[in-house]
Protein backbone atom coordinates (compact mmCIF):
# COMPACT_ATOMS: atom_id res chain seq x y z
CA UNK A 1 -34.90 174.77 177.78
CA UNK A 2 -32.06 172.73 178.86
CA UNK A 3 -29.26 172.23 175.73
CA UNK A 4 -28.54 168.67 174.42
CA UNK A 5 -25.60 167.20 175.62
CA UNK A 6 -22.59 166.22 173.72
CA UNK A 7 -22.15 162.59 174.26
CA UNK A 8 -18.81 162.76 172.39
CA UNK A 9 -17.55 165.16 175.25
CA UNK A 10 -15.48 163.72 177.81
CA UNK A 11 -17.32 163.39 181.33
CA UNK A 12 -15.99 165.33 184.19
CA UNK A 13 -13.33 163.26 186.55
CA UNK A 14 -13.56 160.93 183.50
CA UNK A 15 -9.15 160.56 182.36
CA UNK A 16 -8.31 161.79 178.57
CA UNK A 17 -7.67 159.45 176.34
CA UNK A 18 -3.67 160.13 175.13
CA UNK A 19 -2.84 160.54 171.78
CA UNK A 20 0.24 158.05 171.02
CA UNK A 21 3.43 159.15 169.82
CA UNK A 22 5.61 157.54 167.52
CA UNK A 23 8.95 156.42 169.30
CA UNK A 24 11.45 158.84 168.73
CA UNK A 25 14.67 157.72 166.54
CA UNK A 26 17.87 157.21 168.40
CA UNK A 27 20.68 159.75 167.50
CA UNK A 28 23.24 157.68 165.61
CA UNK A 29 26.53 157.69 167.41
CA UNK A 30 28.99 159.61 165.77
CA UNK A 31 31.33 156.42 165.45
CA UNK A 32 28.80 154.43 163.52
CA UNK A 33 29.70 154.85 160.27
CA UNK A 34 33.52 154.58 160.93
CA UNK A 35 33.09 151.25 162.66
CA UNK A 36 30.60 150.18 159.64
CA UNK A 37 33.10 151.36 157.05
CA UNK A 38 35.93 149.68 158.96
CA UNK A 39 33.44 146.14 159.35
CA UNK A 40 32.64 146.63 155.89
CA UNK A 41 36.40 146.66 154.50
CA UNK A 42 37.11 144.31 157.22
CA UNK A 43 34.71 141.37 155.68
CA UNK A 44 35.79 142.44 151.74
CA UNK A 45 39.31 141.95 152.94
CA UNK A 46 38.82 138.91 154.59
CA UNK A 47 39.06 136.16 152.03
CA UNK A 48 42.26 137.69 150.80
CA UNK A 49 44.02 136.87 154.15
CA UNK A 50 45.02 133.65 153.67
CA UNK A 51 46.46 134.64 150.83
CA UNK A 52 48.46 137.51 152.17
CA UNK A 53 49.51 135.31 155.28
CA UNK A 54 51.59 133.05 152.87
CA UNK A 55 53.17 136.10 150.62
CA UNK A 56 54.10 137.56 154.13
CA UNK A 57 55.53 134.57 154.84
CA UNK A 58 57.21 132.58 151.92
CA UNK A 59 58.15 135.85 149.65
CA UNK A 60 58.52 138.97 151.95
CA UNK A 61 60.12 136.75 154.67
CA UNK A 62 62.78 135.20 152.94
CA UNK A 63 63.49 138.83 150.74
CA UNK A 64 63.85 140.65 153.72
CA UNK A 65 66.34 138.18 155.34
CA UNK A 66 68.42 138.14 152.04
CA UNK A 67 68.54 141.60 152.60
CA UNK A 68 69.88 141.56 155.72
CA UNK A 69 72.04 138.21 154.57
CA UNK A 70 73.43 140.63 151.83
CA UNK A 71 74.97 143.06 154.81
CA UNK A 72 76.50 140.44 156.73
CA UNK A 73 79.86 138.43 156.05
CA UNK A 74 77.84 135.04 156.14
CA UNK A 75 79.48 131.81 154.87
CA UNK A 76 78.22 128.04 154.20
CA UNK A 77 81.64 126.57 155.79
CA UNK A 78 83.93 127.70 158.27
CA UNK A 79 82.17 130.07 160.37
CA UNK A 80 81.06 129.89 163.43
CA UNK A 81 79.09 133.32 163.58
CA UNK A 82 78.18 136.03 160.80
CA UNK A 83 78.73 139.30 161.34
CA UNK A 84 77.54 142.64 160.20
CA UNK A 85 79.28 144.71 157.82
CA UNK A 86 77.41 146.52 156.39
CA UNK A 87 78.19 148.04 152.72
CA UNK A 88 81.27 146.35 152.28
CA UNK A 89 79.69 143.66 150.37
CA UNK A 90 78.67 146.28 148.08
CA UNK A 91 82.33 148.00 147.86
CA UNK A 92 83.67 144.98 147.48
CA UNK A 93 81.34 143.97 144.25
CA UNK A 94 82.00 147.49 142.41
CA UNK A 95 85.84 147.45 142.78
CA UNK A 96 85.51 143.41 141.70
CA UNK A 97 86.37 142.68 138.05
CA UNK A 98 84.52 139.79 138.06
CA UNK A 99 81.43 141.09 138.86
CA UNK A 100 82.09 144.33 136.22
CA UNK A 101 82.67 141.57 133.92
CA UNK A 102 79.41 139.92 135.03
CA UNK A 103 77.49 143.12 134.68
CA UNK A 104 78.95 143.92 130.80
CA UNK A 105 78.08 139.94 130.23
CA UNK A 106 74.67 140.68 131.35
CA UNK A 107 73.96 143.35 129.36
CA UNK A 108 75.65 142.25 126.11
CA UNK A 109 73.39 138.62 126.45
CA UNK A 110 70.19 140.97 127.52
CA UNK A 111 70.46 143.02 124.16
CA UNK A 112 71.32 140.36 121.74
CA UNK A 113 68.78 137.51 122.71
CA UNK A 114 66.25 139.80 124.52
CA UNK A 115 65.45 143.06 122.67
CA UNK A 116 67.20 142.46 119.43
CA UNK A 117 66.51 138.77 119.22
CA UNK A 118 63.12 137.44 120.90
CA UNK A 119 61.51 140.50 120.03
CA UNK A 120 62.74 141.40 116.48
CA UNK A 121 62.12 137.54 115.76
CA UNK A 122 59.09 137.34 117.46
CA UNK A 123 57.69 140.17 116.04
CA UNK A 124 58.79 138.81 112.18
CA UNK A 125 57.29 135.52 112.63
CA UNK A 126 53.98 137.13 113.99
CA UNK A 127 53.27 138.99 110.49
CA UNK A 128 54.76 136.59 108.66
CA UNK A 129 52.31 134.15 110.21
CA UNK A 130 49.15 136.21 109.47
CA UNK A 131 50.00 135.53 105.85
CA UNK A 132 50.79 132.80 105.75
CA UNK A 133 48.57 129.50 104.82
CA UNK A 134 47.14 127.52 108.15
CA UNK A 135 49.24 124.43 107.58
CA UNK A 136 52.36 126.76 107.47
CA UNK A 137 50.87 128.26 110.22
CA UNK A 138 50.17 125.31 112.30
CA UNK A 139 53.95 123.53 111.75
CA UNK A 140 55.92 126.55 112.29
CA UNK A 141 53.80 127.98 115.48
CA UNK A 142 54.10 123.97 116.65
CA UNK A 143 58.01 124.33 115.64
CA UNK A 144 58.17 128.03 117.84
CA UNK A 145 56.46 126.88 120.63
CA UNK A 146 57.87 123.46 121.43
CA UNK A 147 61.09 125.07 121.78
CA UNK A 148 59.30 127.54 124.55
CA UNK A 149 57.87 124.69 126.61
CA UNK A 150 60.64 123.01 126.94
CA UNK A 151 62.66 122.81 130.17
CA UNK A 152 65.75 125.26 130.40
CA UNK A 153 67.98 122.81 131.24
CA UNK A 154 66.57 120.40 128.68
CA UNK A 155 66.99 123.44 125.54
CA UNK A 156 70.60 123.65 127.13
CA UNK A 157 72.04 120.18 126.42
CA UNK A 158 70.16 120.71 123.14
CA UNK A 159 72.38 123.70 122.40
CA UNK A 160 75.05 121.95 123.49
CA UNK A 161 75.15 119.53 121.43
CA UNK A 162 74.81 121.86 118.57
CA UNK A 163 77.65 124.06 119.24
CA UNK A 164 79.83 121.60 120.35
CA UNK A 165 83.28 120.93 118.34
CA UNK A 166 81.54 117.56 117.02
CA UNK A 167 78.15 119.46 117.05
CA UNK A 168 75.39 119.61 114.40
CA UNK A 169 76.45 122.99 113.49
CA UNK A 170 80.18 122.11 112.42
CA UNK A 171 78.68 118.84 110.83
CA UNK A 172 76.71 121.17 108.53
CA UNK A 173 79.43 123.58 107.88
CA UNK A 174 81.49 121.00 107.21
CA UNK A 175 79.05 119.11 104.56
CA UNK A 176 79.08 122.47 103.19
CA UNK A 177 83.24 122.62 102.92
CA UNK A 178 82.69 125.52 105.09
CA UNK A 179 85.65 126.29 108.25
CA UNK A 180 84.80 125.08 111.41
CA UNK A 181 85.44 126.07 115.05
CA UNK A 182 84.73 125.44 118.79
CA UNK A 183 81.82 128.17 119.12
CA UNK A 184 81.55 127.33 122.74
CA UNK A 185 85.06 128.85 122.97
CA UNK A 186 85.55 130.85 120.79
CA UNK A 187 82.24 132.69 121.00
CA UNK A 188 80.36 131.40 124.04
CA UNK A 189 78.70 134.58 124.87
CA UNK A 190 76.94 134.51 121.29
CA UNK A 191 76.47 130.66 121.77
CA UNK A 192 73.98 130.79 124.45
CA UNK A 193 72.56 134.20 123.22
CA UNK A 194 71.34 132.16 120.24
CA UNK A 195 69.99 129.31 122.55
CA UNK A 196 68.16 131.93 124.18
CA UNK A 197 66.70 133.05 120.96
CA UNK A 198 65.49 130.07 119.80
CA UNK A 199 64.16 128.97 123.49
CA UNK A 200 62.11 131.83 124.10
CA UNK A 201 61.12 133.42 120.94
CA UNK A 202 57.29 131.83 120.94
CA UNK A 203 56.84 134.08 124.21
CA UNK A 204 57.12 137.31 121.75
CA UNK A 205 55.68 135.48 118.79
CA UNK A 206 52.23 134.70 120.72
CA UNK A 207 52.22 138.85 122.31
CA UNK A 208 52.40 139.74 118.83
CA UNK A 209 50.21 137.48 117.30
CA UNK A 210 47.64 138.77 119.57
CA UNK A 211 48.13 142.79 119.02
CA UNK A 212 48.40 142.33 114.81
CA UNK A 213 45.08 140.76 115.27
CA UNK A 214 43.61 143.53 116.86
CA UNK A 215 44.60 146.25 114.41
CA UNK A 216 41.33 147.17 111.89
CA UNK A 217 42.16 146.00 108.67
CA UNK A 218 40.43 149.23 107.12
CA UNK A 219 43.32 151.11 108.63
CA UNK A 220 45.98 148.91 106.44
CA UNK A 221 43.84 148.59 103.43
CA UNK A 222 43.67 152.40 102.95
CA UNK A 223 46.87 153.06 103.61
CA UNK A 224 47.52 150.50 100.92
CA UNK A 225 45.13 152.33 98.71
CA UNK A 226 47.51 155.26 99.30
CA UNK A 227 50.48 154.30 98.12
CA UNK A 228 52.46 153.32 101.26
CA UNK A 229 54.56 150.38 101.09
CA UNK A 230 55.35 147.75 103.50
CA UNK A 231 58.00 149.56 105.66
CA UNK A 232 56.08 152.82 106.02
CA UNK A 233 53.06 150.73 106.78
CA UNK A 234 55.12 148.55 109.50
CA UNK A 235 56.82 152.10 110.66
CA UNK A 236 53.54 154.62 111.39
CA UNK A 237 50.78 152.31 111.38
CA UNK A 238 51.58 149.03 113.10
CA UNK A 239 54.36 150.02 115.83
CA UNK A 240 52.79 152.79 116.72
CA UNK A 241 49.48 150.98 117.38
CA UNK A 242 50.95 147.89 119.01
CA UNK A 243 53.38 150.20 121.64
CA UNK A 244 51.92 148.98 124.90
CA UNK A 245 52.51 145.72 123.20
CA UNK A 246 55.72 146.01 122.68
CA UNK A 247 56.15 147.88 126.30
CA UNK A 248 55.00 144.99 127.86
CA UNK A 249 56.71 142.28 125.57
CA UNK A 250 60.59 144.00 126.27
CA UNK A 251 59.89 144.14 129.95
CA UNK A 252 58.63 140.60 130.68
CA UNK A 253 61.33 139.42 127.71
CA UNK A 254 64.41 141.35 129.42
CA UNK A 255 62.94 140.37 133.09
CA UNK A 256 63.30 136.93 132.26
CA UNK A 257 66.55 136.77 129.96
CA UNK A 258 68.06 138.54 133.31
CA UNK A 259 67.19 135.29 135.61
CA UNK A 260 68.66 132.86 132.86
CA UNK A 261 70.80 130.47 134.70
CA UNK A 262 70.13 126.76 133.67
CA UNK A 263 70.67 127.36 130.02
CA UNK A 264 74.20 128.89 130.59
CA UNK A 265 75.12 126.50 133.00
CA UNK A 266 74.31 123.46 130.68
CA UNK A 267 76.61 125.23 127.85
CA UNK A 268 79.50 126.82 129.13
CA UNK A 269 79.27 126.58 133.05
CA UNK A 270 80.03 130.69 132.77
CA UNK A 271 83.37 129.91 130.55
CA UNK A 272 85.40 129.42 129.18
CA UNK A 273 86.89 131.11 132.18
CA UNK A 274 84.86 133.79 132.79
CA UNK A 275 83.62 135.12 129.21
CA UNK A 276 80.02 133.57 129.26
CA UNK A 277 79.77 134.08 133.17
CA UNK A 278 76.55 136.48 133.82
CA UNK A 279 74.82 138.10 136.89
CA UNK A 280 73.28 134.73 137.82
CA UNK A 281 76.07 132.60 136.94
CA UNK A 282 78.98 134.92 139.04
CA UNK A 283 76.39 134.67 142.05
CA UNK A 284 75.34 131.35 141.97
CA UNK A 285 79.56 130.60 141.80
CA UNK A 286 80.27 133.47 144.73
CA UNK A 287 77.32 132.06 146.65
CA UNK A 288 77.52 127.98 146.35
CA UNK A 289 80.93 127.21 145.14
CA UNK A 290 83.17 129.49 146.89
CA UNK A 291 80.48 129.63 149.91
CA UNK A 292 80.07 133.19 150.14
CA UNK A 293 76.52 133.65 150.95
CA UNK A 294 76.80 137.18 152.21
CA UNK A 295 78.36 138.29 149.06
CA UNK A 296 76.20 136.36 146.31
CA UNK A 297 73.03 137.55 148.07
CA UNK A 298 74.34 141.38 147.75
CA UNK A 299 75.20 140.34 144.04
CA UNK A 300 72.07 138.76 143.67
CA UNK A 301 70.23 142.69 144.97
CA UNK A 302 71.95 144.27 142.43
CA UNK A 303 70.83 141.83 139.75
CA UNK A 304 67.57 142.98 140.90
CA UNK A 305 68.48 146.67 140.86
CA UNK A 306 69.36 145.74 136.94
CA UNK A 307 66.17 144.50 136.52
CA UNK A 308 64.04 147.41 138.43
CA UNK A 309 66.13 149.47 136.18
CA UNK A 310 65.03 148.03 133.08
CA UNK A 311 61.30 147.69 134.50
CA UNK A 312 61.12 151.80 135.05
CA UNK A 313 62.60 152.65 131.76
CA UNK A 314 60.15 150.10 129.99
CA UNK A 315 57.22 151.85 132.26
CA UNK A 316 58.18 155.65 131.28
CA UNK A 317 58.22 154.76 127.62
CA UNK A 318 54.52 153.25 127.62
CA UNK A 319 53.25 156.23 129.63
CA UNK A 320 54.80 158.10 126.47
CA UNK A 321 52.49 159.26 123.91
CA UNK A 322 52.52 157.92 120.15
């Protein structure tokens, strides 16, 4: 008896039918995902460049040819040529009274308006504020702040006019049949400390104003409730929690009261003499008046040494811990 056949089977001669395979992957190249990272920070990076193109070119270009200004003899008239000289600008500043005088200036008119004035000021004025009612509030942060926004030059003839010999200041003292001087001479330095003061103590006010606000008033009411008193309260409760504040207020404060050149100029011009002439004012005269750009520009890097001085001491002490 013949067996039944299979018809499933495949017929002799007849081809079998492949099974199909699915495509094998590609091996990625091993420089794939470096050239995707790069593309990848390439495109994030991209709308920045505009941006960078025109620091490049209008802040690190003209810095780096002030720095190489600053080692070269260069002058506004009478020279045909500059030439290098490398550190003698420098040698000559350091062994210059002027400039030592500058530098003392600097530092006497950076203490008194900057970290004793704006931000002891500032600072008083902030808490006094939080206490205060909101129409006193509202007329003396108007008062504070109108002096701020006003131009420097502008706050200078202000000054002026109130140190001056016929000034509001000797009108008053005299009204009060109190003696009367020439503060512009006889203490200029102090003169346009003050007018720095009273320009650009809202700055500090409006910092502080901000960090008292942000101190829990549990904190204060229970150290209340324990018997400490106004000073110990200022001393280990608010200080120490407003630091970075007050970090960040002195550097920006003493930053700025370094640059100050319009509101000196409008008073006192750097005299009389030489005993209201500061880092700005002694370059800007070096530089523009007695035409010495080579030397004013090396002047004007070691104003900015000052200031990168300041800026690291300022940084070290916030990094501190309370």
């Amino acid at each position: 008896m013949t067996g039944a056949v299979d018809s499933t089977a495949p017929r002799a001669g007849t081809p079998r039918a492949r099974t199909p395979h699915a495509p094998t992957p590609h091996a990625p190249t091993p420089h794939t995902p470096k050239a995707h990272r790069a593309r990848t920070r390439l495109l994030r990076w991209s709308p920045l460049a505009p941006a960078t193109v025109l620091l490049l070119l209008f802040l690190a270009g003209p810095i780096g040819y002030c720095v190489y200004i600053a080692f070269t003899d260069t002058q506004l008239t009478g020279q045909e040529s500059a030439s290098f000289v490398g550190l003698a600008n420098f040698r000559h500043a350091f062994g210059d009274p002027a400039f030592l005088n500058a530098v003392v200036l600097t530092l006497v008119f950076t203490v008194i308006s900057s970290i004793l004035g704006q931000n002891t000021l500032g600072l008083a004025l902030a808490g006094l504020m939080r206490r205060a009612s909101r129409p006193v509030r509202s007329l003396t942060g108007a008062m504070v702040i109108t002096a701020w926004v006003l131009p420097e030059i502008v706050a200078g003839f202000l000054l002026y006019t109130f140190f001056e010999r016929r000034g509001t200041l000797n009108a008053l003292l005299d009204w009060l049949h109190l003696p009367t001087q020439n503060w512009l001479f006889t203490l200029p330095i102090l003169a346009v400390s003050f007018a720095n003061v009273w320009r650009g103590t809202a700055f500090s006010m409006l910092i502080y104003s901000a960090a008292l606000s942000e101190i829990p008033q549990e904190i204060t009411e229970s150290a209340q409730v324990d018997g400490a008193g106004g000073l110990r309260r200022l001393w280990h409760i608010t200080l120490p929690m407003i630091r970075r504040s007050i970090g960040t207020n002195l550097m920006l404060n003493t930053l700025q009261t370094l640059s100050v050149f319009g509101l000196i100029w409008a008073m006192t011009r750097g005299g009389p003499g030489n005993r209201s002439q500061t880092l700005p004012v002694f370059m800007y005269d070096q530089a523009f008046l007695k035409s010495l750009i080579g030397y004013g520009t090396a002047v004007a890097l070691l104003l900015l040494l000052v200031g990168a001085v300041f800026s690291v001491v300022y940084l070290r002490l916030m990094r501190e811990e309370v």
